[in-house]
C-alpha atoms as a PDB file:
ATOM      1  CA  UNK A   1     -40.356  25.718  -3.639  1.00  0.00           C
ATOM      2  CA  UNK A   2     -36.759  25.153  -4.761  1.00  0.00           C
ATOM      3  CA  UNK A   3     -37.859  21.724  -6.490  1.00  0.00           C
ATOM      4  CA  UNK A   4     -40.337  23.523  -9.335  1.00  0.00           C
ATOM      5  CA  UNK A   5     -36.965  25.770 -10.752  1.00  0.00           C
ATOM      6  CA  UNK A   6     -35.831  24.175 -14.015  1.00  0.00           C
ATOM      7  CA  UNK A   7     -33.067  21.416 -13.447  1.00  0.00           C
ATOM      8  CA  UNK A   8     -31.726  21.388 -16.980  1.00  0.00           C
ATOM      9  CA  UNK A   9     -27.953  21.439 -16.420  1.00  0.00           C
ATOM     10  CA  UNK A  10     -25.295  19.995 -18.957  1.00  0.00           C
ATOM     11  CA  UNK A  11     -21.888  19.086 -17.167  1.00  0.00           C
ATOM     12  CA  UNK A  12     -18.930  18.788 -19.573  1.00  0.00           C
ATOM     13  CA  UNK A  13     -15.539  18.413 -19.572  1.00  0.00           C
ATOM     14  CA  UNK A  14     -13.534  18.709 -15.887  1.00  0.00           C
ATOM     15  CA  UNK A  15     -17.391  19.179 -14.570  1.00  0.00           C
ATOM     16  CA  UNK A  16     -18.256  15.938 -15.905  1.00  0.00           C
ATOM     17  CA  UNK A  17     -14.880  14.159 -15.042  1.00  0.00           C
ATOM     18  CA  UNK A  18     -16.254  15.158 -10.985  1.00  0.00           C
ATOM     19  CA  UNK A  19     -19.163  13.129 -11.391  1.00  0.00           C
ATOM     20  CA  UNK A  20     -18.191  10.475 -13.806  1.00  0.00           C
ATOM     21  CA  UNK A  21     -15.509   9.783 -11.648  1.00  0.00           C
ATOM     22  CA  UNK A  22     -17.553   8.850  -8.616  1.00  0.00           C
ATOM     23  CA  UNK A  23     -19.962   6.703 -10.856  1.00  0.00           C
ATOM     24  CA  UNK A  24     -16.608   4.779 -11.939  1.00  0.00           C
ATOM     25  CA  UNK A  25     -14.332   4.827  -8.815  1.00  0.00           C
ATOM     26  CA  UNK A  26     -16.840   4.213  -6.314  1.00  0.00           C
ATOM     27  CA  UNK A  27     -16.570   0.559  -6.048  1.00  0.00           C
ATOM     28  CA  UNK A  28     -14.564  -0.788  -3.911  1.00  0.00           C
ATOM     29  CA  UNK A  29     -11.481  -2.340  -6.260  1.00  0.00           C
ATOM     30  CA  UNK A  30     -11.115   1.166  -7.572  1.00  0.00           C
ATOM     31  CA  UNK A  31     -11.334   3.236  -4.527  1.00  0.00           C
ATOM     32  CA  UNK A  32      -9.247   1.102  -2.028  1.00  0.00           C
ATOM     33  CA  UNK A  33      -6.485   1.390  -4.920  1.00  0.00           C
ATOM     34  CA  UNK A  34      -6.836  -2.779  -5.966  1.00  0.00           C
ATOM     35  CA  UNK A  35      -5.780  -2.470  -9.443  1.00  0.00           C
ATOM     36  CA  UNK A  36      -3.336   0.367 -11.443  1.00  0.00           C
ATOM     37  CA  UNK A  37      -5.981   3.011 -12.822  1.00  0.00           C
ATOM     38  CA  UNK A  38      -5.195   4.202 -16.761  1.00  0.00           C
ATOM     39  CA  UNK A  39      -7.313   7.460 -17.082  1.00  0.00           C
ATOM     40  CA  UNK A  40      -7.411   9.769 -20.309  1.00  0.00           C
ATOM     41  CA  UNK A  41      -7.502   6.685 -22.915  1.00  0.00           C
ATOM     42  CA  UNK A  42      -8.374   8.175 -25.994  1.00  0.00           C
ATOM     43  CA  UNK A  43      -9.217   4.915 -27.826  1.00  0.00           C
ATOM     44  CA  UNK A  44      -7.087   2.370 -26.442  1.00  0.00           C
ATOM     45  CA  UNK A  45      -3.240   1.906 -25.149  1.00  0.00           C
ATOM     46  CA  UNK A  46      -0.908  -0.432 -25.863  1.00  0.00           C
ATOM     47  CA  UNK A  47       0.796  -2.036 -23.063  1.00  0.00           C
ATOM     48  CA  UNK A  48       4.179  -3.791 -24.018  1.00  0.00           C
ATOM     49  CA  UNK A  49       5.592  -6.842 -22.026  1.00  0.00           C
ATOM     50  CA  UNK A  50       9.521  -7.841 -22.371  1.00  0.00           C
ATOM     51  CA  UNK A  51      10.489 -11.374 -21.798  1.00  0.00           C
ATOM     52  CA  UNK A  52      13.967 -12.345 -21.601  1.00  0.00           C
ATOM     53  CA  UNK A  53      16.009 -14.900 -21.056  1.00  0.00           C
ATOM     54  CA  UNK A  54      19.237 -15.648 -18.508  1.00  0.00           C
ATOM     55  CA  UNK A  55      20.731 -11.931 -19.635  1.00  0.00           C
ATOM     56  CA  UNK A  56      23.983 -12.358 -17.486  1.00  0.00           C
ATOM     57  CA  UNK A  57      26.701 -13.678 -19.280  1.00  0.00           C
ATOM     58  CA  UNK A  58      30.527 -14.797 -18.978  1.00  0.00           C
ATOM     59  CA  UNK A  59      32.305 -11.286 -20.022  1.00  0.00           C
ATOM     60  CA  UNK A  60      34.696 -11.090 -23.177  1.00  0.00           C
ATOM     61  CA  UNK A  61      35.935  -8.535 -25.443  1.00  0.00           C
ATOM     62  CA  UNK A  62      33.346  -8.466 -27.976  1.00  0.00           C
ATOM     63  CA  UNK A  63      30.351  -7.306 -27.633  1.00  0.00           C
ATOM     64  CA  UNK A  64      27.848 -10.413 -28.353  1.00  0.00           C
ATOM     65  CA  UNK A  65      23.983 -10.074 -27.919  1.00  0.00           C
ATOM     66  CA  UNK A  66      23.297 -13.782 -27.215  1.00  0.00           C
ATOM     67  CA  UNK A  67      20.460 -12.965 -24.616  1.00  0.00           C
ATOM     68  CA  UNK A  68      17.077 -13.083 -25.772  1.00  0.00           C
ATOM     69  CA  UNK A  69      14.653 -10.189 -25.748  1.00  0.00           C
ATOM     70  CA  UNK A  70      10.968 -11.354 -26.349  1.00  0.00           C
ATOM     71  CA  UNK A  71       8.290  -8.414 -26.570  1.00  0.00           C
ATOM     72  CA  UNK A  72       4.273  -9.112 -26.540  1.00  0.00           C
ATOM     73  CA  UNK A  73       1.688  -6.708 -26.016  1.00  0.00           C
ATOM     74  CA  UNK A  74      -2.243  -6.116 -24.612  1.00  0.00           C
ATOM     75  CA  UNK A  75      -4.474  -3.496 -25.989  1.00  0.00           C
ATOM     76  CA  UNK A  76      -6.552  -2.086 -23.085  1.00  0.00           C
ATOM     77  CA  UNK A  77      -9.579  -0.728 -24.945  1.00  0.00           C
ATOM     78  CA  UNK A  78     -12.058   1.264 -22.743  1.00  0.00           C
ATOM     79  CA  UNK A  79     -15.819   0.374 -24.479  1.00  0.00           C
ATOM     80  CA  UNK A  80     -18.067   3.405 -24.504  1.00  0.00           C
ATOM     81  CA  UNK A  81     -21.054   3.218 -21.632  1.00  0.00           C
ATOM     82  CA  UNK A  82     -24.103   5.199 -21.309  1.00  0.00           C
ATOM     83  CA  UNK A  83     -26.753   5.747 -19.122  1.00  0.00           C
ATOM     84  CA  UNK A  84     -30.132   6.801 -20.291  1.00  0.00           C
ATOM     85  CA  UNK A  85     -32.589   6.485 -16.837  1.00  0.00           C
ATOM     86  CA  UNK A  86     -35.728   9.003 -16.234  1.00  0.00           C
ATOM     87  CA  UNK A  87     -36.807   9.601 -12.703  1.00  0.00           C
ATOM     88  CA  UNK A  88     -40.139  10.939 -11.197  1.00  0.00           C
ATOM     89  CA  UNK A  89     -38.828  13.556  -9.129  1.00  0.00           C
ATOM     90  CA  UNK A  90     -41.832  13.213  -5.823  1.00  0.00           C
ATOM     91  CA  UNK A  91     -39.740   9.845  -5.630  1.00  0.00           C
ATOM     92  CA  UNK A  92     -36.546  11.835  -4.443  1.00  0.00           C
ATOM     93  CA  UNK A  93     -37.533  15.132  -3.149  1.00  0.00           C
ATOM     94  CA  UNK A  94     -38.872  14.464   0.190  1.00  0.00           C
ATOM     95  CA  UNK A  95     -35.151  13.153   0.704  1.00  0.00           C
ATOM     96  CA  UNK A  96     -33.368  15.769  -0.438  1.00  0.00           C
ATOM     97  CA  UNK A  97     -36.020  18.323   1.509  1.00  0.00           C
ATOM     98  CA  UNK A  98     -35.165  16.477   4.244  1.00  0.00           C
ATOM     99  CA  UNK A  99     -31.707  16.973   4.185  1.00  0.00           C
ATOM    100  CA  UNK A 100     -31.620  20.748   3.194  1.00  0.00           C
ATOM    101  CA  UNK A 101     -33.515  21.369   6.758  1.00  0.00           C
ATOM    102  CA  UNK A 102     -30.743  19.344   8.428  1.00  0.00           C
ATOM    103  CA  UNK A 103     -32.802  16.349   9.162  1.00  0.00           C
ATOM    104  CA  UNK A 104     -30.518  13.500   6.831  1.00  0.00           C
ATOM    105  CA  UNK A 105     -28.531  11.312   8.019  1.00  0.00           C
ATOM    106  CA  UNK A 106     -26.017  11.989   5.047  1.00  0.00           C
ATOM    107  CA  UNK A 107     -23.161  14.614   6.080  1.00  0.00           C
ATOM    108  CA  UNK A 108     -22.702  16.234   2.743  1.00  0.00           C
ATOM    109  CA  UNK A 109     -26.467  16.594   1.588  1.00  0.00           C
ATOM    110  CA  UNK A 110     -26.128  18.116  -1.961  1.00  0.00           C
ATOM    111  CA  UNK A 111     -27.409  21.632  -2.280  1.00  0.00           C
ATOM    112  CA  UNK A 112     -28.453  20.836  -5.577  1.00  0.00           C
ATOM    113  CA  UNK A 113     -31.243  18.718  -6.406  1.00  0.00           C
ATOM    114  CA  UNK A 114     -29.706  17.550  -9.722  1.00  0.00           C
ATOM    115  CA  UNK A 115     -26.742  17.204  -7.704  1.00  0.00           C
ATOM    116  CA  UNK A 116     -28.895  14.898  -5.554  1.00  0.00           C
ATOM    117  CA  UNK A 117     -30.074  12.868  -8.587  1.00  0.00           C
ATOM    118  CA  UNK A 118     -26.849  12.107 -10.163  1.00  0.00           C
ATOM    119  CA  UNK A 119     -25.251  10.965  -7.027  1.00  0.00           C
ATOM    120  CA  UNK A 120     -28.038   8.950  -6.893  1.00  0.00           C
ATOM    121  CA  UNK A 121     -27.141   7.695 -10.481  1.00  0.00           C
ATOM    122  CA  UNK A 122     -23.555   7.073  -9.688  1.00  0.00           C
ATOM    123  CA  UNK A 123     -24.159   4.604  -6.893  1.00  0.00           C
ATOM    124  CA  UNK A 124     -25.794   2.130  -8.567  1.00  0.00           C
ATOM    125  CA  UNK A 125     -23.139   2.556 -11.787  1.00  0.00           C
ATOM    126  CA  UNK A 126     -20.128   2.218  -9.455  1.00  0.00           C
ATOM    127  CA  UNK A 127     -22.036  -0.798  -8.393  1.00  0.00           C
ATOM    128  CA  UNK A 128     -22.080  -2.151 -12.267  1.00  0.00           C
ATOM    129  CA  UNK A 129     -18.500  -1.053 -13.150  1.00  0.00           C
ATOM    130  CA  UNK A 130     -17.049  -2.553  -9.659  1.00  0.00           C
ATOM    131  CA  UNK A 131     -19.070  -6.381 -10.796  1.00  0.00           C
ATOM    132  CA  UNK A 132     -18.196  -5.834 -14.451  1.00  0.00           C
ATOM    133  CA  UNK A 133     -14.431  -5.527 -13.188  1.00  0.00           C
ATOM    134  CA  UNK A 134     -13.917  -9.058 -12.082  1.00  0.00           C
ATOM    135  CA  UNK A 135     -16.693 -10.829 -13.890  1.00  0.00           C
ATOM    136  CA  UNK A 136     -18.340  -8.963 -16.677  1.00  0.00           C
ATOM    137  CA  UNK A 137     -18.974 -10.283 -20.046  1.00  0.00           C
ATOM    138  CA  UNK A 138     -18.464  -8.583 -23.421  1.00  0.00           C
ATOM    139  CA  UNK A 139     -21.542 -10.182 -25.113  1.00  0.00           C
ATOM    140  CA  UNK A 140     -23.935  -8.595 -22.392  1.00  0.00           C
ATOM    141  CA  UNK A 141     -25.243  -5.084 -22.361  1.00  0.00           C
ATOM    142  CA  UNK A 142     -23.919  -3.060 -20.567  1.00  0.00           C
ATOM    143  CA  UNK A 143     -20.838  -4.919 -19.821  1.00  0.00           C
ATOM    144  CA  UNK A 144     -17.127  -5.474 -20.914  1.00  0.00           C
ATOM    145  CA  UNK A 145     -15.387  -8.356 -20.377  1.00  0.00           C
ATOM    146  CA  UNK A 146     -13.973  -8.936 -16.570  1.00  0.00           C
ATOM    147  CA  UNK A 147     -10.876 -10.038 -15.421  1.00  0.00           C
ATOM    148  CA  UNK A 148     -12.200 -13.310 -14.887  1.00  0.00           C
ATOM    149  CA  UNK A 149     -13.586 -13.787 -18.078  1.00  0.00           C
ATOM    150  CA  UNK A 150     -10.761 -12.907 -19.739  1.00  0.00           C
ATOM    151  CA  UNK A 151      -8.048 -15.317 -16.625  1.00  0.00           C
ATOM    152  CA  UNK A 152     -10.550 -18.237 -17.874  1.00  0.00           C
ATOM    153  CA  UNK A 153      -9.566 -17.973 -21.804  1.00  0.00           C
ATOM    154  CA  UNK A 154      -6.057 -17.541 -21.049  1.00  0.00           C
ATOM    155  CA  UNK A 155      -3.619 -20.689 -21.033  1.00  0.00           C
ATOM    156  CA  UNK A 156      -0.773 -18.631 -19.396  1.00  0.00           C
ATOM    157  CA  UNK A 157      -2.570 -18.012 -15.940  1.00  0.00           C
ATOM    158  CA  UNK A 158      -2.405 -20.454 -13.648  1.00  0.00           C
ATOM    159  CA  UNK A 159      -4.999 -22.255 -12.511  1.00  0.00           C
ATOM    160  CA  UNK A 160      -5.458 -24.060  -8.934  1.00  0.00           C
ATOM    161  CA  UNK A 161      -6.965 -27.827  -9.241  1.00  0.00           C
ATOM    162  CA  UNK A 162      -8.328 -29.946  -6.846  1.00  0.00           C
ATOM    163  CA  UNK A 163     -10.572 -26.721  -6.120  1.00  0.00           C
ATOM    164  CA  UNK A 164     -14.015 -26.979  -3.948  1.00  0.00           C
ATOM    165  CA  UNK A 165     -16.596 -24.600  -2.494  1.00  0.00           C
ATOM    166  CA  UNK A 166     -14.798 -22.556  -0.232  1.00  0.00           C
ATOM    167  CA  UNK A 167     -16.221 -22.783   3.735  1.00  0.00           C
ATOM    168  CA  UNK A 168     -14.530 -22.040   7.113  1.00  0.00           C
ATOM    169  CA  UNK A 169     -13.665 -25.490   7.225  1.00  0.00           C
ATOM    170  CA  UNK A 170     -11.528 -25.689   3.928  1.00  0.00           C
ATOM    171  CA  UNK A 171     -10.759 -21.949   3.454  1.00  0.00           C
ATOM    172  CA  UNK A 172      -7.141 -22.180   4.860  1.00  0.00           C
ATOM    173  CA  UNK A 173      -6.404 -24.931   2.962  1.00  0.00           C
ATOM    174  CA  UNK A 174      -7.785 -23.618  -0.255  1.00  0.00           C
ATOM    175  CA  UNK A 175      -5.762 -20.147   0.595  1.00  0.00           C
ATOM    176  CA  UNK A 176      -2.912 -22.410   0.676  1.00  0.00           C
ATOM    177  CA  UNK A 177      -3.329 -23.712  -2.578  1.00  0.00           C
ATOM    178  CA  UNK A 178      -3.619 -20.404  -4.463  1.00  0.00           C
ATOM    179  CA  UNK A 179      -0.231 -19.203  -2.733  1.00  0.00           C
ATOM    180  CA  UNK A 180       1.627 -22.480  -3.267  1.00  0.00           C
ATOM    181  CA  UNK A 181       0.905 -21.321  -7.071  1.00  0.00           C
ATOM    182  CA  UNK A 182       2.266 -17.887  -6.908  1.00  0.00           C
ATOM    183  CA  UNK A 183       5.597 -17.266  -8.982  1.00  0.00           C
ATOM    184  CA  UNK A 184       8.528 -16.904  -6.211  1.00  0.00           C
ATOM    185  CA  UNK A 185       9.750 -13.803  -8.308  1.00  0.00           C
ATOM    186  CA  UNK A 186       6.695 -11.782  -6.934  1.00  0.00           C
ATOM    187  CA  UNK A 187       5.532 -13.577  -3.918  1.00  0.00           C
ATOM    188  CA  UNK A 188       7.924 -10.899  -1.714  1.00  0.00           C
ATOM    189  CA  UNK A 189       6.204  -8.137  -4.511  1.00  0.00           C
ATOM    190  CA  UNK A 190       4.524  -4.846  -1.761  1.00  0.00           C
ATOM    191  CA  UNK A 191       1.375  -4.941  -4.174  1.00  0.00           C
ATOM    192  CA  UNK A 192       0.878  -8.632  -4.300  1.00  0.00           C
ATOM    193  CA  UNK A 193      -2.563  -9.044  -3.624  1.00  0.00           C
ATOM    194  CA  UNK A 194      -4.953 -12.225  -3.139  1.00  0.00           C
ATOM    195  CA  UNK A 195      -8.370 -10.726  -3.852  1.00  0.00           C
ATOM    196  CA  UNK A 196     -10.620 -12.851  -2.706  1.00  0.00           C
ATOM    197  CA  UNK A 197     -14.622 -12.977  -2.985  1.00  0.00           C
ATOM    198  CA  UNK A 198     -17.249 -12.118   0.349  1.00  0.00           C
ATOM    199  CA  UNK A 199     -17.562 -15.688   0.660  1.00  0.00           C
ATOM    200  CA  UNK A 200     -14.210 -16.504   1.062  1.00  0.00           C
ATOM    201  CA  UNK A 201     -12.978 -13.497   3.215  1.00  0.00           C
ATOM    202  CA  UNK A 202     -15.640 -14.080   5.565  1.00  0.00           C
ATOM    203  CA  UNK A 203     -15.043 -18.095   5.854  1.00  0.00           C
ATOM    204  CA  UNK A 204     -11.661 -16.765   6.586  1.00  0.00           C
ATOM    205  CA  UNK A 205     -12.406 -14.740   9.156  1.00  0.00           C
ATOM    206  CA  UNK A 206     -14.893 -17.364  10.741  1.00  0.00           C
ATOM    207  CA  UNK A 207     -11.906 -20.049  11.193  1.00  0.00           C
ATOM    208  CA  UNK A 208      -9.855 -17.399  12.285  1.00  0.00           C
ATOM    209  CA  UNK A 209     -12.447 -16.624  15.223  1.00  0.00           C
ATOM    210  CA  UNK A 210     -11.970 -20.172  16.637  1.00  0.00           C
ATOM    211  CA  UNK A 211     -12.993 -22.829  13.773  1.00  0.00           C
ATOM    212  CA  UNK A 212     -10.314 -24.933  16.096  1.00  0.00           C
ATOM    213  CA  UNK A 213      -8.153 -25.383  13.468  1.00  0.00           C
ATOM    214  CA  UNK A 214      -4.682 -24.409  11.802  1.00  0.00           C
ATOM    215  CA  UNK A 215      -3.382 -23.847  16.283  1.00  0.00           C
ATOM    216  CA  UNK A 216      -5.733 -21.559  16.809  1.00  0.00           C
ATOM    217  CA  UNK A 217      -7.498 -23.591  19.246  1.00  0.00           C
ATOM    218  CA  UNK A 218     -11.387 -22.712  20.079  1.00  0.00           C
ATOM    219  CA  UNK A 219     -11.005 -19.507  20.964  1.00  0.00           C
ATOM    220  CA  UNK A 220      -9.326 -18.360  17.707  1.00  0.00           C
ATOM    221  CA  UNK A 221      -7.307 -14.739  17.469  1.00  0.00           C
ATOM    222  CA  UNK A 222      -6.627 -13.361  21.205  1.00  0.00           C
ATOM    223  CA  UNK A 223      -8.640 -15.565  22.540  1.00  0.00           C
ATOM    224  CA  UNK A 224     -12.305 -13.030  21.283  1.00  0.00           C
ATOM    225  CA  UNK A 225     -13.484 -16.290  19.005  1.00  0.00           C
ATOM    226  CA  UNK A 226     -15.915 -15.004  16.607  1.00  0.00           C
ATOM    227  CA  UNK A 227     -15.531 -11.256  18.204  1.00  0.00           C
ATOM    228  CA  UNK A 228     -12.100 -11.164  17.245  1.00  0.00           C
ATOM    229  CA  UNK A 229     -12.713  -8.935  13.866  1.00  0.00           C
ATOM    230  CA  UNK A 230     -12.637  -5.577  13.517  1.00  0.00           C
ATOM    231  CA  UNK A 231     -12.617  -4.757   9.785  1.00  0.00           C
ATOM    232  CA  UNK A 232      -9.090  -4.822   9.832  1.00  0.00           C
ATOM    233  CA  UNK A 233      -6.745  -5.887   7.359  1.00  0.00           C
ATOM    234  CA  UNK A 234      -6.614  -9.316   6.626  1.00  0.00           C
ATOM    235  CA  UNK A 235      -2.826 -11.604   5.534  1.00  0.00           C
ATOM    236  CA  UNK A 236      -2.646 -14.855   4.596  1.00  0.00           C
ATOM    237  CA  UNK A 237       1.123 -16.110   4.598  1.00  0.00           C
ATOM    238  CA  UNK A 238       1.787 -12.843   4.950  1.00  0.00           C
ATOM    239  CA  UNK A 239       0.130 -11.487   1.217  1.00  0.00           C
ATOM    240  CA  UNK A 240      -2.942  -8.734   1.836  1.00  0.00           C
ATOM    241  CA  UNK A 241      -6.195 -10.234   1.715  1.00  0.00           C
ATOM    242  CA  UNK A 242      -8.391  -7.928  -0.604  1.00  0.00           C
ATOM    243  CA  UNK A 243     -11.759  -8.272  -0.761  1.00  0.00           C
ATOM    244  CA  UNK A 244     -13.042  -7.698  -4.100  1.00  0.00           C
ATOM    245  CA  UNK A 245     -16.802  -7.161  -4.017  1.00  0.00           C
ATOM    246  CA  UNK A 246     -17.321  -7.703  -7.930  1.00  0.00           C
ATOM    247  CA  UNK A 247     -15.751 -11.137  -7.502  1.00  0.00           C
ATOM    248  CA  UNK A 248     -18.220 -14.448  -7.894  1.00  0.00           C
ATOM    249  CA  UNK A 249     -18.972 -16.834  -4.857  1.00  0.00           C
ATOM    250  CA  UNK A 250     -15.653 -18.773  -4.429  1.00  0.00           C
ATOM    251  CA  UNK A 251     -13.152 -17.126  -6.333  1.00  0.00           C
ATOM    252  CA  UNK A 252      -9.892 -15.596  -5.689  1.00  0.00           C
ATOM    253  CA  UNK A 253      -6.898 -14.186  -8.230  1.00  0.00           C
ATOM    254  CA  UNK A 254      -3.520 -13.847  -6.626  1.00  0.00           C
ATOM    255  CA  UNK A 255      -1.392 -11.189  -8.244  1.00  0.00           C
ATOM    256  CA  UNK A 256       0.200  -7.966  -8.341  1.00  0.00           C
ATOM    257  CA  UNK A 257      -2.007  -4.332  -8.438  1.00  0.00           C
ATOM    258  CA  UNK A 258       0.977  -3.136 -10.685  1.00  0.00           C
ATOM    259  CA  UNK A 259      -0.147  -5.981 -13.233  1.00  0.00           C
ATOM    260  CA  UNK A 260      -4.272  -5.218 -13.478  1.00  0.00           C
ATOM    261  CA  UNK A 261      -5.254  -2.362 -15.260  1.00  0.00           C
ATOM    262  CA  UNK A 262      -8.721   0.127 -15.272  1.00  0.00           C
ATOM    263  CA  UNK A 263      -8.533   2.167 -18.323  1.00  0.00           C
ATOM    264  CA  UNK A 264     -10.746   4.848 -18.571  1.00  0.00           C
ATOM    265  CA  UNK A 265     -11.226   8.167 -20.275  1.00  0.00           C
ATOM    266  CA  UNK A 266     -12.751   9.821 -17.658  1.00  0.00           C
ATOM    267  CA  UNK A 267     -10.892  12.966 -17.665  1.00  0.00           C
ATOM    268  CA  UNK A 268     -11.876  13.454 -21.444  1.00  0.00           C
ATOM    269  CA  UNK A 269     -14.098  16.181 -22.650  1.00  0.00           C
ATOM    270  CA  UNK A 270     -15.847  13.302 -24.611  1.00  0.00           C
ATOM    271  CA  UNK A 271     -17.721  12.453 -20.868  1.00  0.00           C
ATOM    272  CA  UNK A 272     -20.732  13.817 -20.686  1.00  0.00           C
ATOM    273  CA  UNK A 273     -23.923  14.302 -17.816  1.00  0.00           C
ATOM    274  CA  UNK A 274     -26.547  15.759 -18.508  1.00  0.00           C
ATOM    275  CA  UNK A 275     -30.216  16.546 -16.245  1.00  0.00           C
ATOM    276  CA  UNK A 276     -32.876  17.198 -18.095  1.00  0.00           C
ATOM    277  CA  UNK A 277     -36.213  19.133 -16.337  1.00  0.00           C
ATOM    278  CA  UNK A 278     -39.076  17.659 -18.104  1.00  0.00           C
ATOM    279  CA  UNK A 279     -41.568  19.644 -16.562  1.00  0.00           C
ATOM    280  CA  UNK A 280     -41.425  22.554 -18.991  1.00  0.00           C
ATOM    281  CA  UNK A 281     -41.325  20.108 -21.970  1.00  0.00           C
ATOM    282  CA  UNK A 282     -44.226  17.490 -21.030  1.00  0.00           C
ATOM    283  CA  UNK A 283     -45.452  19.084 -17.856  1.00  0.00           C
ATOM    284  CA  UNK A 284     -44.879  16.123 -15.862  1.00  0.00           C
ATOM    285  CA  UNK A 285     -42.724  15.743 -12.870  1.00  0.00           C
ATOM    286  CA  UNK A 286     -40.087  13.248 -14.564  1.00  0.00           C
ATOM    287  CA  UNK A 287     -36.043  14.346 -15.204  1.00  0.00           C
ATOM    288  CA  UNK A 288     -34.417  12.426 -17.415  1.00  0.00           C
ATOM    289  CA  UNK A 289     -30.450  11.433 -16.376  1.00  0.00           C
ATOM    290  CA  UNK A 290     -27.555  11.293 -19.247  1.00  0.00           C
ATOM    291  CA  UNK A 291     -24.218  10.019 -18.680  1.00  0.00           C
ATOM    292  CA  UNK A 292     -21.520   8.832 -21.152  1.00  0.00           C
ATOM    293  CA  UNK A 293     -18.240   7.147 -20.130  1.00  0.00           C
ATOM    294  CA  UNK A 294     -15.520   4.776 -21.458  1.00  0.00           C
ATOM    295  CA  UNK A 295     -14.286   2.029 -19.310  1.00  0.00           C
ATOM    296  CA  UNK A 296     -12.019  -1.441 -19.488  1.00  0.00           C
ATOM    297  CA  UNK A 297      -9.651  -3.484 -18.035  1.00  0.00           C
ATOM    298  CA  UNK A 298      -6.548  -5.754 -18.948  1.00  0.00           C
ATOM    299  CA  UNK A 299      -3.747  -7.225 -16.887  1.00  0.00           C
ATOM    300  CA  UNK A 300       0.018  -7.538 -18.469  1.00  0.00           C
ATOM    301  CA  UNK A 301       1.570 -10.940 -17.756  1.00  0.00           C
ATOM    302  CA  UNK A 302      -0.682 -13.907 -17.159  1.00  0.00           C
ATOM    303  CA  UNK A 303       1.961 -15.865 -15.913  1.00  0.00           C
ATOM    304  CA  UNK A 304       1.676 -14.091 -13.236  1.00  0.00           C
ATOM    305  CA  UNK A 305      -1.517 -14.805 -11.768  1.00  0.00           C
ATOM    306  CA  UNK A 306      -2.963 -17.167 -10.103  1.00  0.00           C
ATOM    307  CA  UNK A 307      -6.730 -17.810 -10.516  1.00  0.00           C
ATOM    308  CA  UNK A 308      -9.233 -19.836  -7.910  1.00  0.00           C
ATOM    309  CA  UNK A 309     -12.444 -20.612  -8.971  1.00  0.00           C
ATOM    310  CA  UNK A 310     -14.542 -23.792  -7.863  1.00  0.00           C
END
């Protein structure tokens, strides 16, 4: 049987890229293209931001640098993550039998088993990288710190008061709030986002389907009431609704994709997956799982967002 062959594979380099990139990307932030991705970060990248003041002056004859040029920067830092996981392989092979006799429900059934295992692997890291995004904290395992962690410690984002709990019944009002805060020099930005937790984008939906508020009358969008959605897009004010998976219970940031980084190195030869058989080395029917990876995140102007959280 195809399962009792020796799995003991090493990935490096572009191989490993493949699969570290679907353990990192997976989530949904990264692969609906929510924040600017950074990849090939060596050890960490310095990201400059230029303040200036009124730069337009009365002409003359001289030339006379009276404007004011202010530059800060953010070090975006990608922390090194590994996985170290054994799996008993009669766990996962009467899946992966399954699907080489055409029986799975899964279109692209990998022909490998270790191919099997790893994607395995990478679904529940995507899962870790996509909450450690928006709410991950340095001082825990396994984690770096989140964009929320890092909005909370930072006196230049702005924060919305008065804030509550966020239900169908308050949800367009507390929507309101966050974009009454956003900067007029990027509410008309194309990759102004408000990314907005599953609470709140489904409270939002629910008055939307005929909450009877906000005009909409009982019957909500078209007249379908609680039918109406179709997972659609979603605007509020006209600004793109994103819903960020990795964000807590009522939260929502308001800002632009072009001003939240992912840094990553996961193009580097420095990645590294490895599937290790242990059946020739203990006899048993465990293979242990190896992955390394770097991964971070850091916005540029805080200014510049807008952060909801009750």
């Amino acid at each position: 049987m195809a399962t009792t062959n020796s799995l003991t594979t090493t990935y490096a380099g572009e191989f490993a890229g493949d699969y570290i990139s679907a353990a990192l990307l997976s989530g949904n932030t990264l692969s609906q293209g929510g924040v600017t991705v950074k990849p090939n970060i060596a050890y960490k990248e310095v990201m400059k931001k230029i303040a200036t003041d009124d730069i337009l002056k009365d002409a003359s004859c001289d030339f006379d640098p009276t404007s004011t040029v202010t530059i800060t920067e953010r070090i975006l830092q990608p922390e090194e993550f590994q996985v170290n996981l054994q799996l008993c392989k009669k766990d996962f092979i009467s899946d992966w039998e399954a699907g080489q006799m055409g029986l799975s429900a899964y279109k692209n059934m990998p022909p490998k088993f270790s191919d099997f295992l790893i994607g395995h692997v990478a679904e529940k890291v995507a899962q870790r990288i996509e909450t450690n995004i928006w709410a991950g904290t340095n001082a825990t395992n396994g984690q770096f710190d989140g964009f929320t962690t890092l909005f909370a410690a930072d006196g230049d984002v702005l924060d919305v008061t008065g804030t509550a709990a966020v239900t169908a019944a308050n949800v367009i009002d507390k929507l309101g709030d966050t974009v009454d805060l956003i900067p007029s020099t990027i509410k008309s930005q194309d990759d102004l986002n408000i990314y907005v937790s599953s609470n709140v984008f489904y409270a939002y939906v629910r008055a939307l389907g005929g909450f009877g508020a906000q005009g909409l009358g009982g019957n909500g969008v078209d007249s379908k009431g609680n039918l109406w959605y179709n997972n659609g897009e979603l605007k509020f004010d006209g600004i793109n609704l994103f819903l960020a998976n990795g964000l807590g219970d009522d939260k929502m940031v308001a800002a632009q994709k072009s001003n939240l980084f992912f840094g990553t190195g996961l193009l580097r030869d420095q990645n590294e997956v490895k599937v290790i058989d242990m059946a020739d080395i203990d006899g048993s029917q465990n293979v242990r799982i190896v992955m390394r990876m770097t991964a971070g995140i850091q916005y540029g102007i805080g200014s510049e967002v807008v952060y909801y959280t009750a």
